[in-house]
Protein backbone atom coordinates (compact mmCIF):
# COMPACT_ATOMS: atom_id res chain seq x y z
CA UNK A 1 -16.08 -14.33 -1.31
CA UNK A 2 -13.28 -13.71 0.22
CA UNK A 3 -14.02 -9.72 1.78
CA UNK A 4 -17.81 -10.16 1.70
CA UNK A 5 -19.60 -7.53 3.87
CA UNK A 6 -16.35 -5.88 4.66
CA UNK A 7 -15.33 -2.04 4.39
CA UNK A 8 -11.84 -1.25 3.64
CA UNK A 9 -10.23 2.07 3.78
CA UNK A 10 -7.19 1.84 0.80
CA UNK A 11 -4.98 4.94 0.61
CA UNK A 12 -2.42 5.45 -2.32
CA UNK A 13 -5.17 4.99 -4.75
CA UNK A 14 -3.25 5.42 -8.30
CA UNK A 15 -2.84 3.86 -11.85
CA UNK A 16 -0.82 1.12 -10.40
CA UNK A 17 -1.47 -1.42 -7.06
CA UNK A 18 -3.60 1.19 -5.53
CA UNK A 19 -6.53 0.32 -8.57
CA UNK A 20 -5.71 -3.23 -8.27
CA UNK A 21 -6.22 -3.24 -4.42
CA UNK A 22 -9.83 -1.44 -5.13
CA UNK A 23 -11.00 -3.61 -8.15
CA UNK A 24 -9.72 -6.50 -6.27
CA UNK A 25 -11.26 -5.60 -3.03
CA UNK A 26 -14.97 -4.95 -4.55
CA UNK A 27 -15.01 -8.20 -6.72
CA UNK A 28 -14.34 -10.21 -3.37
CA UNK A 29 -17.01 -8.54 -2.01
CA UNK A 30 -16.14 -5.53 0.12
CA UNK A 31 -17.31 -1.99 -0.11
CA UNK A 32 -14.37 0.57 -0.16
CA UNK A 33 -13.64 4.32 0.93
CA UNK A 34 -10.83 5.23 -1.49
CA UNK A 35 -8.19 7.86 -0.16
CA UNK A 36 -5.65 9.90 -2.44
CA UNK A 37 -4.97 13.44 -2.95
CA UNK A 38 -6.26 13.85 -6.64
CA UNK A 39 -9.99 13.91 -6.37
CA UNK A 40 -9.95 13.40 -10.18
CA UNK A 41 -7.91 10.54 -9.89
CA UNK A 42 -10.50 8.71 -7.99
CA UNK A 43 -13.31 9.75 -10.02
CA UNK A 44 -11.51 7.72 -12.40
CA UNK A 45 -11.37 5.02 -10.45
CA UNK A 46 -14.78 5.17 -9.21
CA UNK A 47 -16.17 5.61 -12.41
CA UNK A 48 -14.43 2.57 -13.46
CA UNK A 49 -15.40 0.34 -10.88
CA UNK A 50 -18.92 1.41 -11.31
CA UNK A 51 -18.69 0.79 -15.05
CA UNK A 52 -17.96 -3.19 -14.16
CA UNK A 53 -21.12 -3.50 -12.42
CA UNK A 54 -19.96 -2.65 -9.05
CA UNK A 55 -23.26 -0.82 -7.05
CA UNK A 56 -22.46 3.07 -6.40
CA UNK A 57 -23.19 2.62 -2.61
CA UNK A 58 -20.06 0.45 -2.44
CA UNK A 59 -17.48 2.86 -3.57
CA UNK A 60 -16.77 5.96 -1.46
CA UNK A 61 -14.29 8.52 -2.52
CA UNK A 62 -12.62 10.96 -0.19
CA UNK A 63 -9.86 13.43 -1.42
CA UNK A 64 -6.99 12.81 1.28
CA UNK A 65 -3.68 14.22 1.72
CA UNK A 66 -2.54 11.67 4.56
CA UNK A 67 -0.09 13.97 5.79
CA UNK A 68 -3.18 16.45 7.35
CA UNK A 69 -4.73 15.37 10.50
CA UNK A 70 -8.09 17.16 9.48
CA UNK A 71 -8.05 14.89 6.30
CA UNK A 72 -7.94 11.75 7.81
CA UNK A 73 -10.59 12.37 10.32
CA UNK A 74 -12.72 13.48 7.58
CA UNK A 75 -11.69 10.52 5.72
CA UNK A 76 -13.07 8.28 8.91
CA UNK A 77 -16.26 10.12 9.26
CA UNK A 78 -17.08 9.99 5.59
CA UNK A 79 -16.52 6.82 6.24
CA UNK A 80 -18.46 5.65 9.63
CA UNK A 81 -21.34 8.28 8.12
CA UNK A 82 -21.54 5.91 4.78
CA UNK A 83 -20.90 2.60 5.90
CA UNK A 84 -21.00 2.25 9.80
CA UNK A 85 -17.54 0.89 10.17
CA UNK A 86 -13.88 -0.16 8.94
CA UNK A 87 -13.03 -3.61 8.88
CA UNK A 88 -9.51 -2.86 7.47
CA UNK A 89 -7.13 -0.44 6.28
CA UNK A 90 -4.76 -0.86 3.71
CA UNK A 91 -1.66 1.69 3.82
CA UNK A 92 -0.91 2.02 0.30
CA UNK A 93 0.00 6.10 0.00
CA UNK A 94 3.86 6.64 -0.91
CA UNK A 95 6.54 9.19 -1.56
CA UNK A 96 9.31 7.00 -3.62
CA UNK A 97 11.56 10.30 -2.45
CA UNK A 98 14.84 11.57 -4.42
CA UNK A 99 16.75 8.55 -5.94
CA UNK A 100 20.62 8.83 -5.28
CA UNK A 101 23.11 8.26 -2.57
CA UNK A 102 22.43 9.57 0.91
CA UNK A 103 25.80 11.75 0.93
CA UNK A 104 24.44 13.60 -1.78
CA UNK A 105 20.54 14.08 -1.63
CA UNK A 106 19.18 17.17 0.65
CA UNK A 107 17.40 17.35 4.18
CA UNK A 108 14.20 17.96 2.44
CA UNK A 109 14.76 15.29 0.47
CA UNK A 110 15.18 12.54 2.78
CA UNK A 111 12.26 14.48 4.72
CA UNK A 112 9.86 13.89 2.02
CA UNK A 113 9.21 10.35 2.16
CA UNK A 114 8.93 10.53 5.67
CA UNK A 115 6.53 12.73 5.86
CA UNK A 116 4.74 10.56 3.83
CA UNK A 117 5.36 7.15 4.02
CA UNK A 118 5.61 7.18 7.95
CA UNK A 119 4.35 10.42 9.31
CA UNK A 120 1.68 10.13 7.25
CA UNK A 121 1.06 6.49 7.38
CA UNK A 122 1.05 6.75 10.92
CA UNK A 123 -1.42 9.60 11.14
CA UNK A 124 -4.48 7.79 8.96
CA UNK A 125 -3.52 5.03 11.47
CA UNK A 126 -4.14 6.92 14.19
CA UNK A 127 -7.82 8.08 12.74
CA UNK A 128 -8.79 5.06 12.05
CA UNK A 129 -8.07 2.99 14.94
CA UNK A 130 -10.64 5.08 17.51
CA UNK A 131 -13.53 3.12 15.16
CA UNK A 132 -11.97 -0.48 15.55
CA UNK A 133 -11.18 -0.12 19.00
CA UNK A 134 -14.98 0.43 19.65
CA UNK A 135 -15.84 -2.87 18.08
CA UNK A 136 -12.69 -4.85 19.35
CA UNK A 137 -11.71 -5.95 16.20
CA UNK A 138 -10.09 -4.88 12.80
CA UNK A 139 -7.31 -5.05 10.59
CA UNK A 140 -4.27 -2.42 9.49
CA UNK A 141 -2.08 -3.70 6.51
CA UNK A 142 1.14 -1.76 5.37
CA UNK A 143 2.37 -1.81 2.28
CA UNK A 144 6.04 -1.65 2.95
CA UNK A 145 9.49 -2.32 0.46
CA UNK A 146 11.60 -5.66 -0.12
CA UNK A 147 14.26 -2.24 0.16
CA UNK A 148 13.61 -2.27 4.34
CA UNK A 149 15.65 -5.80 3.92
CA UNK A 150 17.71 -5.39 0.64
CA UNK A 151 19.61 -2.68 0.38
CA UNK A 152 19.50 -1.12 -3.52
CA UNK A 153 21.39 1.34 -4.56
CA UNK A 154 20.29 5.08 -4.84
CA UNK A 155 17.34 4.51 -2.42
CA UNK A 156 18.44 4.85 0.78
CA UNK A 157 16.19 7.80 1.64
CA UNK A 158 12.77 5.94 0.69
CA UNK A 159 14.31 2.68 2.24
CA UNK A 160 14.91 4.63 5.60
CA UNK A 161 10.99 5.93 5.81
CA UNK A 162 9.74 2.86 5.23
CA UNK A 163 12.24 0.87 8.29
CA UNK A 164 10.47 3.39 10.18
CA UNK A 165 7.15 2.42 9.31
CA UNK A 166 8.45 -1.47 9.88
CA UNK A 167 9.19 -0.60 13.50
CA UNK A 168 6.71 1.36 14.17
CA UNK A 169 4.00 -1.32 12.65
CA UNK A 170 5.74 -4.32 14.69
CA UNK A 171 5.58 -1.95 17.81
CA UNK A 172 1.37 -0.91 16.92
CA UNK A 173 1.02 -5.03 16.23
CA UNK A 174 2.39 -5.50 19.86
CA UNK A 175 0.13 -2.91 21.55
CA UNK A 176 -2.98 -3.71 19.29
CA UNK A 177 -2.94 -6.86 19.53
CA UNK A 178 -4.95 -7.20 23.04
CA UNK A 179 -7.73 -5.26 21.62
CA UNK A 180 -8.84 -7.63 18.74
CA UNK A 181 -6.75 -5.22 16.18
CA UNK A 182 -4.15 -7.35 13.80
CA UNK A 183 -1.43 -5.31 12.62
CA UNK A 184 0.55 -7.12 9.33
CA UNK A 185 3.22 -5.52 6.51
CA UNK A 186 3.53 -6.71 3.11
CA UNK A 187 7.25 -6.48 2.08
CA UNK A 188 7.27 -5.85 -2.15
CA UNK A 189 10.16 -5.67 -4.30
CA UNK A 190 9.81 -5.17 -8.34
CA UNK A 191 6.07 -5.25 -9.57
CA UNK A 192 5.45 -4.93 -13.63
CA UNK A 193 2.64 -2.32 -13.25
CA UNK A 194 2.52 1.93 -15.19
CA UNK A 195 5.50 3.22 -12.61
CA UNK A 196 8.01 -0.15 -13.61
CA UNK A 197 7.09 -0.28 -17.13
CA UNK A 198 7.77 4.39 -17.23
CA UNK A 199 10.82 3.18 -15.32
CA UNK A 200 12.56 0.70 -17.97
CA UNK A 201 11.08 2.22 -21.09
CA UNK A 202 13.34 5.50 -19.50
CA UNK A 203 16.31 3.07 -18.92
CA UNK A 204 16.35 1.51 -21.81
CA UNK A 205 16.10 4.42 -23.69
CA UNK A 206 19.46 5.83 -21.86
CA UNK A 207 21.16 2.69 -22.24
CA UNK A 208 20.19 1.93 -25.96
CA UNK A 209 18.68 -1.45 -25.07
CA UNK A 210 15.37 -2.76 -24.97
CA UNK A 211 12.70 -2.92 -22.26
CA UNK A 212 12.57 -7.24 -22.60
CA UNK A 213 16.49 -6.80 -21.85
CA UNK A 214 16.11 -4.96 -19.39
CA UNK A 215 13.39 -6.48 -17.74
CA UNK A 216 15.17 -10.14 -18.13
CA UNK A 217 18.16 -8.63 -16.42
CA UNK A 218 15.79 -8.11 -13.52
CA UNK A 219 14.20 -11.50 -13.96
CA UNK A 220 17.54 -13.06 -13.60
CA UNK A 221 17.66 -12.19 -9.93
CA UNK A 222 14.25 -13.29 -9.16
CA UNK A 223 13.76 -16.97 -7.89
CA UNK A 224 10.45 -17.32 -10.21
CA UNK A 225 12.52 -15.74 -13.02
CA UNK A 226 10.19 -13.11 -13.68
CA UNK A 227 8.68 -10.06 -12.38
CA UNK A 228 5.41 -10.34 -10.55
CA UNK A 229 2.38 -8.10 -11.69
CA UNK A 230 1.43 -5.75 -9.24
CA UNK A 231 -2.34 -7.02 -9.08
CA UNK A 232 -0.54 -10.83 -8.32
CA UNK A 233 0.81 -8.50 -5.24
CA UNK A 234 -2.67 -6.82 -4.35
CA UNK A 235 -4.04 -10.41 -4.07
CA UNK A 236 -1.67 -10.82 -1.35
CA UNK A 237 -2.20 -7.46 0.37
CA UNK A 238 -5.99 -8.64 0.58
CA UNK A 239 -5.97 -12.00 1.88
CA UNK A 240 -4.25 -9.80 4.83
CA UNK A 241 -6.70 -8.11 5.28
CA UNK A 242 -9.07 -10.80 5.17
CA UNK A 243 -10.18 -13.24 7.56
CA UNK A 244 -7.58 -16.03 6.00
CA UNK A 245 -5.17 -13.97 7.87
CA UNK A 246 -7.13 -14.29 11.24
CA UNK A 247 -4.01 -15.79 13.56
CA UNK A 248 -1.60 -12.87 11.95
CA UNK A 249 -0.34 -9.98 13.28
CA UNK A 250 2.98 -8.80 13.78
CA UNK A 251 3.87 -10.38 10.03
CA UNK A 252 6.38 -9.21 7.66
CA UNK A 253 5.49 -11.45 4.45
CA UNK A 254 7.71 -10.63 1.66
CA UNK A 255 6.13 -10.37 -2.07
CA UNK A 256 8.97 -10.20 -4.41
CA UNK A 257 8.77 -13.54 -6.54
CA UNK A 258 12.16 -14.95 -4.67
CA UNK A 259 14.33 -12.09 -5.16
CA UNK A 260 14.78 -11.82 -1.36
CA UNK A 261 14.03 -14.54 0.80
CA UNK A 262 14.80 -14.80 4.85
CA UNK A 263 16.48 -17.84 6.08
């Protein structure tokens, strides 16, 4: 399998990718500590896992607000108390932040998914690395947006935390990378998961069309002509963080069915 023996730390852990990446991760094998602020939300998830035969001592559950220092080092030691180690972690947590054009959002709302998606990202980083750095070896993949490299409009705000978080993982991929730690970011654009599908049912609804119109109008600027699922774009996230991905770091692979591609 492709994660056998491993334990991955996966942050974000919601109805969406985040449940993908977990399901995903334990059918290839690996046992996982799953991070999100709702503890009832991963309950859920837990319970769910467990319910498809997955073995109770593989799923570990840790109420996190990434944002708190003290939560992320008690994420790691539930962690390294449970399991002995991290093999990989997968920054999945986001803020999506206050749609509209930069002119006209707030401060605090252009704060918000900093805080988040790179304050935060960076400080779960930061508690987890201590434990690979004692081993020489481990993986950190970030879950980063095809909007870093595309510019779309109204999302400037979440599309500036998130260039942060590109730098700043290209810079930790750089400094890692003598230790034995790989460093990679996974760069996704439209994924037909709960938050899309909420999304275009609400759009359609405004613009008195329906959601297949909407979503082929979407399609139509995709090079596969269709929207990719977001488990198709946790399979991707994972074979980062596997040992397929052994000669990467410093990657920016771009998950978006064609809609963007570098040339």
């Amino acid at each position: 399998m492709l994660l056998a023996n491993k334990v991955i730390v996966i942050s974000g852990i919601g109805p969406g990718l985040g449940i993908h990446l977990a399901s995903l991760a334990v059918a290839e094998g690996a046992s996982v500590v799953l991070a999100a602020r709702s503890q009832a939300k991963l309950d859920q998830v837990a319970e769910k896992l467990i319910a498809g035969g997955v073995g109770a001592s593989r799923v570990l559950t840790v109420a996190t607000d990434i944002c708190r220092d003290e939560d992320c080092r008690r994420l790691v030691d539930a962690c390294l108390a449970r399991f002995g180690r991290i093999d990989a972690l997968i920054n999945s947590a986001y803020n999506p932040g206050t749609f509209g054009a930069l002119m006209d959002v707030s401060d605090s709302d252009l704060r918000a998914p900093l805080e988040v998606n790179y304050f935060g990202t960076m400080t779960l980083t930061r508690a987890v690395v201590p434990s690979m750095l004692q081993r020489g070896r481990g993986c950190i993949v970030m879950v980063n947006t095809m909007a870093v490299h595309q510019t779309m409009h109204s999302n400037g705000g979440y599309a500036a935390s998130k260039a942060a978080l590109s730098a700043a993982s290209a810079n930790l991929a750089m400094e890692l990378g003598p230790t034995g730690i790989r460093v990679n970011s996974v760069y996704l654009g439209w994924m037909w998961g709960p938050s899309v599908e909420g999304y275009m049912q609400h759009a359609a609804e405004e613009r008195g069309v329906s959601v297949e119109a909407i979503k082929q109008e979407v399609a139509s600027k995709i090079a596969l002509r269709r929207i990719p699922t977001d488990k198709e774009c946790a399979k991707v996230v994972l074979m980062l963080a596997s040992d397929y991905a052994s000669a990467m770091t410093g990657a920016s692979v771009d998950v978006n069915g064609g809609e963007y591609i570098p040339h």
